[in-house]
Protein backbone atom coordinates (compact mmCIF):
# COMPACT_ATOMS: atom_id res chain seq x y z
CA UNK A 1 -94.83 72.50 78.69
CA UNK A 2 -96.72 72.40 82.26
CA UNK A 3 -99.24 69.53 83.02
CA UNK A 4 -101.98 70.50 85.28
CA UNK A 5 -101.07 68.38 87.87
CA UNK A 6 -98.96 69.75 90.75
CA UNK A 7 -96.90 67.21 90.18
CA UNK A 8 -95.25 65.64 86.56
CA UNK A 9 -97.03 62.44 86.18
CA UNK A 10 -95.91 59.40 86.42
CA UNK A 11 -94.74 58.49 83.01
CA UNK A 12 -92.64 61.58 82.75
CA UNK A 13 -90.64 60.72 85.80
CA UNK A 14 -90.65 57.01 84.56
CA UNK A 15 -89.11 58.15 81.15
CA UNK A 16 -86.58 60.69 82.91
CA UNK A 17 -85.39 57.90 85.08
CA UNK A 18 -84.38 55.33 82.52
CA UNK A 19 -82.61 58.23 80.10
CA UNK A 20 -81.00 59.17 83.67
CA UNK A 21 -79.69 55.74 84.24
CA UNK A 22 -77.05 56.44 81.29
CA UNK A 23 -75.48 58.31 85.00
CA UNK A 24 -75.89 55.12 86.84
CA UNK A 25 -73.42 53.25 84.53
CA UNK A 26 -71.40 56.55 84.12
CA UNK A 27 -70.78 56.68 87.54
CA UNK A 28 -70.20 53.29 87.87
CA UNK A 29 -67.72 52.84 84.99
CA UNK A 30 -65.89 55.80 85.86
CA UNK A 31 -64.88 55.01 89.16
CA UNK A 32 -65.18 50.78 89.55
CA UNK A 33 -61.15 51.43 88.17
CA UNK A 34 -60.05 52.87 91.69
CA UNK A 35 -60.31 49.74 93.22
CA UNK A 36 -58.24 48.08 90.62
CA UNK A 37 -55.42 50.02 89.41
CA UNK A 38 -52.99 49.13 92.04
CA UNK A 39 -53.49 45.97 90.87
CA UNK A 40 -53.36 46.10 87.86
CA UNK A 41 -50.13 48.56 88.14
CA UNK A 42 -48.58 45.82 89.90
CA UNK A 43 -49.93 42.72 87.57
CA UNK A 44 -48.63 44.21 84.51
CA UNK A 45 -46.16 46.12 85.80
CA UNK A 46 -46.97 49.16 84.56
CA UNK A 47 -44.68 52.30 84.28
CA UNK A 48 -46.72 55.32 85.97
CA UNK A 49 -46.91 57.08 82.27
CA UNK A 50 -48.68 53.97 80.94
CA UNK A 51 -50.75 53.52 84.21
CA UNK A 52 -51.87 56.75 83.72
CA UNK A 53 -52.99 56.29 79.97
CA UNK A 54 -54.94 53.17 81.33
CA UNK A 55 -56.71 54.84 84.07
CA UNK A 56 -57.83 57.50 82.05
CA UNK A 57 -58.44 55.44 78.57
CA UNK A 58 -62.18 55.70 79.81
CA UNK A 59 -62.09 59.55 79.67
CA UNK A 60 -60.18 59.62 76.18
CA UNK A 61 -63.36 57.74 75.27
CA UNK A 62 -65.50 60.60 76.56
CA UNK A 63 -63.66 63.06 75.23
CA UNK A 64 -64.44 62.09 71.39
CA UNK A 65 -67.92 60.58 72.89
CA UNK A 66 -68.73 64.30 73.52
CA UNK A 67 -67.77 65.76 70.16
CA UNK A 68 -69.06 63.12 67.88
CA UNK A 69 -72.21 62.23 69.92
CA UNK A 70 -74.29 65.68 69.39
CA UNK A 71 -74.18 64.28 65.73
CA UNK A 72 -76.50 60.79 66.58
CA UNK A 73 -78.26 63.09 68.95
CA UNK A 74 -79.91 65.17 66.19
CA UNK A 75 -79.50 62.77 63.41
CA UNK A 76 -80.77 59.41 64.75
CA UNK A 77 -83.10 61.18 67.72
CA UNK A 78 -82.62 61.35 71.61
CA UNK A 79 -83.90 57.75 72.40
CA UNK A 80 -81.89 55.87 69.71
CA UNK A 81 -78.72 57.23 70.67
CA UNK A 82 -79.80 56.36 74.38
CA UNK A 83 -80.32 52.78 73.36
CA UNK A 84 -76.72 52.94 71.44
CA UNK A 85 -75.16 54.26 74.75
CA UNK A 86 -76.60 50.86 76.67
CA UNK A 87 -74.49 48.99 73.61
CA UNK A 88 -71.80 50.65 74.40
CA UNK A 89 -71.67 50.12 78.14
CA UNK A 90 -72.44 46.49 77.94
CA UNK A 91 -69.30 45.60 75.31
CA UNK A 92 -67.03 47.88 77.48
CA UNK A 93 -68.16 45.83 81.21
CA UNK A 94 -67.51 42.33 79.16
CA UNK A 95 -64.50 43.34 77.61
CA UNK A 96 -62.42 44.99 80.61
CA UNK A 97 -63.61 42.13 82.45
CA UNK A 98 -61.78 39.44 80.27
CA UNK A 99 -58.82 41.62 79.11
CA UNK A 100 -55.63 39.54 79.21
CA UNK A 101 -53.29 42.50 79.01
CA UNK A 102 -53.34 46.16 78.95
CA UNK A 103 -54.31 47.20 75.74
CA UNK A 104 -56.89 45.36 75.39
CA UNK A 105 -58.24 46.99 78.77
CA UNK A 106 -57.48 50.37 77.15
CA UNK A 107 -59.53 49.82 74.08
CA UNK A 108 -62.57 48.34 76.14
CA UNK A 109 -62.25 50.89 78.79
CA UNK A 110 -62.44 53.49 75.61
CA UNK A 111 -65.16 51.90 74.28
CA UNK A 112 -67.09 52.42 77.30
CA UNK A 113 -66.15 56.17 77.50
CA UNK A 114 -67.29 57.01 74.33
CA UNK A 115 -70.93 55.48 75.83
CA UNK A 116 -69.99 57.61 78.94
CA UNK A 117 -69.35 60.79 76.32
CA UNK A 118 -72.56 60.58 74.49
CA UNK A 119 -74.51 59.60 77.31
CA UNK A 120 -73.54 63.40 78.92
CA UNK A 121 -75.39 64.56 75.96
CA UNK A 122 -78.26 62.71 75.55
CA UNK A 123 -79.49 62.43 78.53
CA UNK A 124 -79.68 65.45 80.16
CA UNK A 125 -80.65 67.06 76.59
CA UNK A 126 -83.74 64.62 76.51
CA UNK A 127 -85.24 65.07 80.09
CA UNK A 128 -85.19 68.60 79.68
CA UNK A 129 -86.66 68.08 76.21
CA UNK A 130 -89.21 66.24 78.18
CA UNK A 131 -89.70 67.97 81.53
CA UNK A 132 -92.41 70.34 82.97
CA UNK A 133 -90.58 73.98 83.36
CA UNK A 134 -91.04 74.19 87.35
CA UNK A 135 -89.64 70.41 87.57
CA UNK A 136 -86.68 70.55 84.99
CA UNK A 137 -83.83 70.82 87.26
CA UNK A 138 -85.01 68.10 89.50
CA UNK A 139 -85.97 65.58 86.86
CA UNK A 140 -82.62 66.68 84.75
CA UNK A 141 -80.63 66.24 88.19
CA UNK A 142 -81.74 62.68 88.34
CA UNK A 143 -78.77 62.14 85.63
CA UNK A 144 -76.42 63.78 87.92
CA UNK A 145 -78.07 62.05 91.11
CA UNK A 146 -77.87 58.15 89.07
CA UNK A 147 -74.48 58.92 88.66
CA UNK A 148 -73.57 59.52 92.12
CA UNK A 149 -75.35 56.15 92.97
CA UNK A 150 -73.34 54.56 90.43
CA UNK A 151 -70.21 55.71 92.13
CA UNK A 152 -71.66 54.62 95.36
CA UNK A 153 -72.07 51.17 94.48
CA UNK A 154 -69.07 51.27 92.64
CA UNK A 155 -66.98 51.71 95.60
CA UNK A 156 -69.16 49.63 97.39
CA UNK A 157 -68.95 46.39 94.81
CA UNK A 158 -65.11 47.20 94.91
CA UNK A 159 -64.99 46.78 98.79
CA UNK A 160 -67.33 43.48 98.38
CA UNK A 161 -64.84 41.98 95.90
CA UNK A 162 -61.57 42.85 97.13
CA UNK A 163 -61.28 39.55 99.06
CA UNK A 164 -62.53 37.19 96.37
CA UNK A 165 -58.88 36.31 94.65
CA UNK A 166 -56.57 37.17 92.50
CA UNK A 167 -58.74 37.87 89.85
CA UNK A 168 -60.83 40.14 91.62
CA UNK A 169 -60.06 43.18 89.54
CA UNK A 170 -61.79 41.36 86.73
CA UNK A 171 -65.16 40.80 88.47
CA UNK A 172 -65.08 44.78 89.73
CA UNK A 173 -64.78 46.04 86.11
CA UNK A 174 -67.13 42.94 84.60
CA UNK A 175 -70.12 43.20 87.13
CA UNK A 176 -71.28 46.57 85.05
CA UNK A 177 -72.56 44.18 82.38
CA UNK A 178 -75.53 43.75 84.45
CA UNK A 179 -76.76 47.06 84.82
CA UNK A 180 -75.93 47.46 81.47
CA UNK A 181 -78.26 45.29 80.19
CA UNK A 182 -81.00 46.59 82.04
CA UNK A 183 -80.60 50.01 81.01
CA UNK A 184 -79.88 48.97 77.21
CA UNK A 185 -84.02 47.16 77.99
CA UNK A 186 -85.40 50.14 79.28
CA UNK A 187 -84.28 52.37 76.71
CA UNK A 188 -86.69 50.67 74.54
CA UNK A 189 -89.52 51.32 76.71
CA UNK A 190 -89.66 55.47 76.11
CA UNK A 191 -90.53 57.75 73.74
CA UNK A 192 -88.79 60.26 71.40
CA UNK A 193 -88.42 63.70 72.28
CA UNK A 194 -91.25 65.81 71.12
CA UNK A 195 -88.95 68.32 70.51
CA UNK A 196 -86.73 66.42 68.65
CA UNK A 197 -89.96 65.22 66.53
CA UNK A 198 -91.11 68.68 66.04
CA UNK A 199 -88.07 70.56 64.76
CA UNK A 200 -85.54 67.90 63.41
CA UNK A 201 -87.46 65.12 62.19
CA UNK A 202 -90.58 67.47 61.03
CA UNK A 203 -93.30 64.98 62.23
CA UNK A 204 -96.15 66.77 63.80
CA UNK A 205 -98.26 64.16 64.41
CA UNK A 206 -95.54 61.95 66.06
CA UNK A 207 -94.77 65.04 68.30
CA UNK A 208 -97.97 66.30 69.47
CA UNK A 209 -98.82 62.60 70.37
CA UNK A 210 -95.79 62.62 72.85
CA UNK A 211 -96.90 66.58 73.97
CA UNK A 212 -100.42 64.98 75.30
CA UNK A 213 -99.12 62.31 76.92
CA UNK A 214 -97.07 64.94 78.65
CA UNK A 215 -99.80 67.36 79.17
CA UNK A 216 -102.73 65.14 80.11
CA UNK A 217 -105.08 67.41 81.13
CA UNK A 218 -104.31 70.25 78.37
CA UNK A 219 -106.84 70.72 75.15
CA UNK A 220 -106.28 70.11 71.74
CA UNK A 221 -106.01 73.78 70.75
CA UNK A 222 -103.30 73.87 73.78
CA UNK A 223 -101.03 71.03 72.74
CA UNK A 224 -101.53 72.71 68.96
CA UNK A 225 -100.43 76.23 70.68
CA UNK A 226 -97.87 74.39 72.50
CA UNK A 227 -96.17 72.78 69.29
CA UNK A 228 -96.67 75.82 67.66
CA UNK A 229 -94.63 77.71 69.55
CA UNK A 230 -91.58 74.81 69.77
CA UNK A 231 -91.82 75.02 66.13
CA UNK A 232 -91.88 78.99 65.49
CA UNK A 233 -88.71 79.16 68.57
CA UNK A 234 -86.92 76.78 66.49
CA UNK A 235 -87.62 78.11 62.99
CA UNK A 236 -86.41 81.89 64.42
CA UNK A 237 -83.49 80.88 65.99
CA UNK A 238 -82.96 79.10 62.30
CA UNK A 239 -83.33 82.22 60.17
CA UNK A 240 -81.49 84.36 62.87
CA UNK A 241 -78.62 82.56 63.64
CA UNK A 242 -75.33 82.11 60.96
CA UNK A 243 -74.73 78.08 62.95
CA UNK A 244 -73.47 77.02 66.16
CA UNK A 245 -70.08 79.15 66.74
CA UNK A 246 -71.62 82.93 66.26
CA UNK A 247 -71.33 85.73 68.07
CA UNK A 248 -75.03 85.37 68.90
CA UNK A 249 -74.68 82.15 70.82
CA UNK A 250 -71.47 83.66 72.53
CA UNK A 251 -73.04 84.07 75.48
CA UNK A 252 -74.33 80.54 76.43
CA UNK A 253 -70.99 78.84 74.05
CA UNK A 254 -69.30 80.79 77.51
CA UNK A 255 -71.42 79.79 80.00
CA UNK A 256 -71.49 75.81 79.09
CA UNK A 257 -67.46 76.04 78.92
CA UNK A 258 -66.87 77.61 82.19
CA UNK A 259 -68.68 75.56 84.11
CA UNK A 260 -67.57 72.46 82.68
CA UNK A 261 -64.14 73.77 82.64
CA UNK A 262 -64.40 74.71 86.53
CA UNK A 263 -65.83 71.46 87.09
CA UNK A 264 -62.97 69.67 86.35
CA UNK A 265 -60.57 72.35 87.92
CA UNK A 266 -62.10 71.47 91.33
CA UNK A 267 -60.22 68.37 91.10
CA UNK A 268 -63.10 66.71 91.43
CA UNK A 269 -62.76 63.39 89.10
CA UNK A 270 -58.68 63.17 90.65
CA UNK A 271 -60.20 62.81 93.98
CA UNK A 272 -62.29 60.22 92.88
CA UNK A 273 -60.53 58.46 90.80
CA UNK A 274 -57.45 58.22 93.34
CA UNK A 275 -59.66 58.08 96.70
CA UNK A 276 -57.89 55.09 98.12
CA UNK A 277 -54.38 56.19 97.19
CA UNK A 278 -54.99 60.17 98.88
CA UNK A 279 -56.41 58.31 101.94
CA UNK A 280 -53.12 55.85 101.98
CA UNK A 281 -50.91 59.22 101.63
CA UNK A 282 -52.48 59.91 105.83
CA UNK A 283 -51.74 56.75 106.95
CA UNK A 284 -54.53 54.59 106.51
CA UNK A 285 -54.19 51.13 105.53
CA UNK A 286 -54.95 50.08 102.21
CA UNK A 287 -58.40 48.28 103.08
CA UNK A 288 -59.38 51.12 105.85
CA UNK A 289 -58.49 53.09 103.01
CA UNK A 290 -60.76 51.55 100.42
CA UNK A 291 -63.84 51.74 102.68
CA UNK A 292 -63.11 55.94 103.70
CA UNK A 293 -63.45 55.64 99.26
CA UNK A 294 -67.05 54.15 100.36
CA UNK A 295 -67.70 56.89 102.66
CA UNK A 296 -66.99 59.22 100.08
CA UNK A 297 -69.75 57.67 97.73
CA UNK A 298 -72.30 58.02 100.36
CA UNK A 299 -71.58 61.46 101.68
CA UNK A 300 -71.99 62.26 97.54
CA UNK A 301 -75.11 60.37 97.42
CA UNK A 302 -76.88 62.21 100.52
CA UNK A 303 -76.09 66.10 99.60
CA UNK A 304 -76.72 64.88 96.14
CA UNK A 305 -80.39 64.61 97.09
CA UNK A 306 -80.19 67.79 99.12
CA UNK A 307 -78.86 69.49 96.25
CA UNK A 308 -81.99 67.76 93.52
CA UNK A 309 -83.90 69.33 96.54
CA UNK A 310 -82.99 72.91 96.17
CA UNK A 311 -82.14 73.35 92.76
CA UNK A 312 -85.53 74.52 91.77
CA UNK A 313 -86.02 76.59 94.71
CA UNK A 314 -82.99 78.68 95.45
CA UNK A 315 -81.96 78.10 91.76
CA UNK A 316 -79.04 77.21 89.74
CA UNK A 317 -76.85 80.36 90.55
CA UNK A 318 -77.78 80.03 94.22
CA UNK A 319 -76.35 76.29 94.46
CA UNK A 320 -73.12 77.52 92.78
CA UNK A 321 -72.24 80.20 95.44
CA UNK A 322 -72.79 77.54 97.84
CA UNK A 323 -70.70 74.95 96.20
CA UNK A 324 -67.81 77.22 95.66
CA UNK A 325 -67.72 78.51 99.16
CA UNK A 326 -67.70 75.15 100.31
CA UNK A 327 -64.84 73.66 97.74
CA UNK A 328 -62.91 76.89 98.96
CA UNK A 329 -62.60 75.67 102.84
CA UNK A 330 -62.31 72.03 102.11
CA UNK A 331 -59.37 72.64 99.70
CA UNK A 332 -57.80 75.09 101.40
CA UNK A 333 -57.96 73.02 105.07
CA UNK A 334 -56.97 69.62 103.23
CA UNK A 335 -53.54 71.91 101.99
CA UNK A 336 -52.93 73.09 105.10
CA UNK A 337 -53.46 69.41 106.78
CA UNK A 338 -51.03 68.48 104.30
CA UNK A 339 -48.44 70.89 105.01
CA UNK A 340 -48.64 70.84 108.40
CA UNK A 341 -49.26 66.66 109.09
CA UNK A 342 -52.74 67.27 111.09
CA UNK A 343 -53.72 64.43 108.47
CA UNK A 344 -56.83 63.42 110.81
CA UNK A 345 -58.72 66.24 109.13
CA UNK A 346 -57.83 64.95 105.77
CA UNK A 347 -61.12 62.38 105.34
CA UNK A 348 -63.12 64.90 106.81
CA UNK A 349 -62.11 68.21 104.18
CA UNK A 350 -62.44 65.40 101.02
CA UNK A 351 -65.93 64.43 102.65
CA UNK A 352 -66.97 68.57 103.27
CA UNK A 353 -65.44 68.95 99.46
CA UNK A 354 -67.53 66.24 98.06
CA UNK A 355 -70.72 67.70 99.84
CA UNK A 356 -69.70 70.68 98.13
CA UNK A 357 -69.62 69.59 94.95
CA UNK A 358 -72.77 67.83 95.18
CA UNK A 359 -74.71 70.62 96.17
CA UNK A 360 -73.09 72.76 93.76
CA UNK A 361 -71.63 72.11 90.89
CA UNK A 362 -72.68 68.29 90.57
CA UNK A 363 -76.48 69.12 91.09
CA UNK A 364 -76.11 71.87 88.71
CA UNK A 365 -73.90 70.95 85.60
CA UNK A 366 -75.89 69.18 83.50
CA UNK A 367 -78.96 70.89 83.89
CA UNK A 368 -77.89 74.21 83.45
CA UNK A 369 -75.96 73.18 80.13
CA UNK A 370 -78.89 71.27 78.59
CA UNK A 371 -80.88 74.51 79.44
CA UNK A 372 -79.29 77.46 77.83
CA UNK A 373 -79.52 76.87 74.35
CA UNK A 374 -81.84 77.09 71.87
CA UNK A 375 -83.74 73.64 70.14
CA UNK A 376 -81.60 73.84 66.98
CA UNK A 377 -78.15 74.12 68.74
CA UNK A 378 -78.80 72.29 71.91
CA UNK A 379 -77.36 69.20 71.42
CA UNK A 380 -74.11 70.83 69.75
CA UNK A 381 -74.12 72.92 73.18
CA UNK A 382 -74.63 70.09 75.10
CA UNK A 383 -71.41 68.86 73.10
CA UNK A 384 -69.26 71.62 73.70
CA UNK A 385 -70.22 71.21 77.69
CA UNK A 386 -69.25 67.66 77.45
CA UNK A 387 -66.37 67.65 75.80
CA UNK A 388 -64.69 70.60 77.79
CA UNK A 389 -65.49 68.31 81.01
CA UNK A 390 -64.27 65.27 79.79
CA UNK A 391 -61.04 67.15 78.15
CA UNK A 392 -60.19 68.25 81.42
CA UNK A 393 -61.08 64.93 82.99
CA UNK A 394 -58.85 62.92 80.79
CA UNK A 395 -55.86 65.33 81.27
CA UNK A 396 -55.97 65.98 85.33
CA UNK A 397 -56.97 61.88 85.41
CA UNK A 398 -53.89 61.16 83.29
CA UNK A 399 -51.23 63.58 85.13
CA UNK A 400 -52.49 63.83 88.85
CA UNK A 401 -50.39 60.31 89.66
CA UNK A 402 -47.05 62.23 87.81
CA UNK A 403 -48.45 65.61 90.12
CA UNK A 404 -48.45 63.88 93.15
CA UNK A 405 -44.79 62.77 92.76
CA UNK A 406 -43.76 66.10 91.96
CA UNK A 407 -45.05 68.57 94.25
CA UNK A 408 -45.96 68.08 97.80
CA UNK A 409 -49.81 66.78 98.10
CA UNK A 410 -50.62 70.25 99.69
CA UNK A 411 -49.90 72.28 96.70
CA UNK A 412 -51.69 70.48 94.39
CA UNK A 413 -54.61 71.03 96.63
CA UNK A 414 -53.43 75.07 97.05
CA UNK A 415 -53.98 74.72 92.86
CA UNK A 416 -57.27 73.40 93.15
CA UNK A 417 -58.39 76.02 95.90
CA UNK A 418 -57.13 78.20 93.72
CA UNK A 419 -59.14 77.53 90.50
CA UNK A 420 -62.25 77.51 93.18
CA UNK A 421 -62.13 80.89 93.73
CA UNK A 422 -61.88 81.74 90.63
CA UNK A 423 -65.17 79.91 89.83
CA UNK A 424 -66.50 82.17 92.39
CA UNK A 425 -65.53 85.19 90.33
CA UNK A 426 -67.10 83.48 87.25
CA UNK A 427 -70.70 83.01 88.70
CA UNK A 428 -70.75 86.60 90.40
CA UNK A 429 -70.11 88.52 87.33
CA UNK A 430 -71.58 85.89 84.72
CA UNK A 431 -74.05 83.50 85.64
CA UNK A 432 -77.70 84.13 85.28
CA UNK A 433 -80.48 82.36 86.75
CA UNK A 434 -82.67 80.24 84.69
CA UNK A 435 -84.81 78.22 87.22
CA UNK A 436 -89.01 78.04 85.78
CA UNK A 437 -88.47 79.21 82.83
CA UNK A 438 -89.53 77.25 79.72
CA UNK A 439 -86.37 76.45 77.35
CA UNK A 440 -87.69 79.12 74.50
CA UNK A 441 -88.33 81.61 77.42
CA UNK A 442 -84.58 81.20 78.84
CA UNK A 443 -83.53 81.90 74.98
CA UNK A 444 -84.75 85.21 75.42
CA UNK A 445 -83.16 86.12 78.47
CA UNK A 446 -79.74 85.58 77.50
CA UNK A 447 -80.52 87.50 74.36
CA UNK A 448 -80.58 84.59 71.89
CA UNK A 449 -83.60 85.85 70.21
């Protein structure tokens, strides 16, 4: 689908940005917990196996988020699960904000994973649904960009509130509510997915009205051509394939689990998720230590938008090699600052190993996932994506405070260099590129159809 414009027009970017605000609150949600669980260690008096279950509660949630939520996806359509998602977000922020004790916090914290879970789904799967071929990865990396932002003014809203009180921890985790509701408002303001309209719900009319408003300038007999062809990709990749998990979808069932699995292997939700507490390990004082955490946001924000920049010029291979080089150095350096106590490079490897990601694999991810497989299985693929990243997530989340105990800081950053060049391996011998190409085009070159 390519408008005539140079440019998508305006409603298409207006309709990517509120799906990609599901990242915003993602982000957000994720992290706001780093500047609360020493307290919240400390006011319950938590044991560090139990702290751990509460800090990663939010990722269980995302874990069954991301296999149950390709079902509502294809069942209920892309912009009713979206609005569902908002739902979601908004009970979480109100609950974790009033819980009086730690289960309670668990269950709400859940509650807003499983948003966090389906929301890795949806979204991505509906802008590039949506999106112009030569603009995909940008418009799809606005998910991964809103959820840098999120982080960013997570950290940010945690260093704001820190002084308020006692009950400060409650306003960090509450304040989401907001955004929440603004999102959940939005949601109502797009369409469905013309895809989605074509091949699962079987209404032509419904869908070709979307495809014009997507393709302004294109004729009648091209948005019919255009449907057509949506249609006929679908219905082959129907009659040829035997469901999701066959040997002819083996090839992108690999691809979306290796680079969600490598994802997490970076370590790169531990060093978020812990920021303040790493930073504490050099020296630093708690609150000099919660505003490096800020630094980190904004060093993700800024390469974030120089890697939505390149991804659709170099390409999605391209950005990996660069990411991986770059996680390789950071890691290894922050090891050997570790070993050897020069911890005054510390803040500077975790802020090169952020860029890295962000260029990389955070730029990258979602897009590439939402990309490389066909209409009929794409938002099972998405699935299988999400869930290996949030499966991952939830365990490293729940056993990097038990990791740090037990081995010396530098080797678990030796294990994450580790898994990084690995990755490297994995994209040399197995990643293709799939920058402007149409989705039924990119089918075809991984031998789909």
């Amino acid at each position: 689908m390519t408008p005539t414009a140079s440019a998508p027009v305006s409603h298409i970017f207006f309709w990517s940005f509120v799906s990609a605000l599901a990242g915003f609150l993602f982000g957000f949600d994720t992290v706001v917990i780093s500047g609360a669980e020493k307290t919240i260690q400390s006011l319950w008096g938590l044991s560090d196996t139990l702290h751990g279950v509460a800090m990663a509660s939010a990722l269980y949630g995302t874990v069954l988020g991301s296999v149950v939520g390709g079902w509502p996806t294809d069942r209920w359509g892309r912009k009713a699960t979206l609005i569902c998602v908002g739902v979601l977000y908004f009970i979480s922020a109100v609950w974790s904000g009033l819980a009086p004790e730690v289960w309670s916090l668990i269950i709400a914290r859940f509650i807003g994973g499983l948003g966090i879970g389906i929301s890795t789904i949806a979204a991505p799967l509906y802008i590039a649904e949506i999106a112009p071929p030569e603009y995909r990865g940008r418009l799809a990396g606005m998910f991964q960009f809103n959820i840098v932002f999120g982080i960013v003014v997570a950290f940010l809203s945690n260093y704001l509130l820190g002084g308020i009180g006692e009950n400060a921890w409650r306003w960090m985790l509450g304040v989401a509510a907001i955004p929440s509701l603004v999102y959940l408002l939005l949601c109502f303001a797009i369409p469905e997915s013309p895809r989605w309209l074509l091949t699962r719900k079987k209404d032509r009319a419904r869908g070709i009205a979307v495809l014009k408003l997507i393709q302004p300038g294109a004729s009648e007999a091209q948005i019919q051509a255009t449907a057509d062809h949506i249609v006929a990709a679908a219905t082959e990749s129907h009659v040829a394939g035997h469901g999701f998990w066959s040997r002819r979808l083996r090839v992108p069932i690999l691809l979306a689990f290796f680079i969600a699995f490598f994802n997490q292997l970076s370590g790169i939700n531990a060093i978020l998720y812990f920021a303040p507490r790493i930073f504490e390990l050099t020296g630093l004082g708690a609150k000099a230590a919660l505003l490096q955490s800020v630094g980190i946001g904004i060093t993700n924000l800024v390469f974030t938008f120089v890697g939505l920049w390149l991804i659709d010029r170099l390409g999605r291979r391209t950005l990996l090699y660069i990411g991986s080089f770059g996680y390789i150095a950071s890691l290894g350096l922050c090891a050997w600052a570790f070993f050897t106590q020069h911890y005054a490079i510390v803040p500077v490897c975790i802020f090169t190993f952020i860029a890295a990601h962000a260029i990389g694999q955070g730029a990258v991810i979602w897009v590439f996932i939402a990309e490389i497989f066909p209409n009929q299985y794409r938002a099972e693929g998405q699935s299988l994506g999400s869930f290996t990243h949030w499966i991952f997530a939830a365990l490293l989340t729940t056993f990097f405070p038990k990791m740090v105990s037990a081995f010396a800081p530098g080797w678990v950053f030796v294990f994450f260099c580790g898994m990084m060049v690995l990755q490297l391996v994995w994209v040399r011998l197995m990643v293709p590129e799939t920058k402007g190409l149409p989705l039924e085009d990119i089918e075809k070159k991984l031998g789909i159809v």
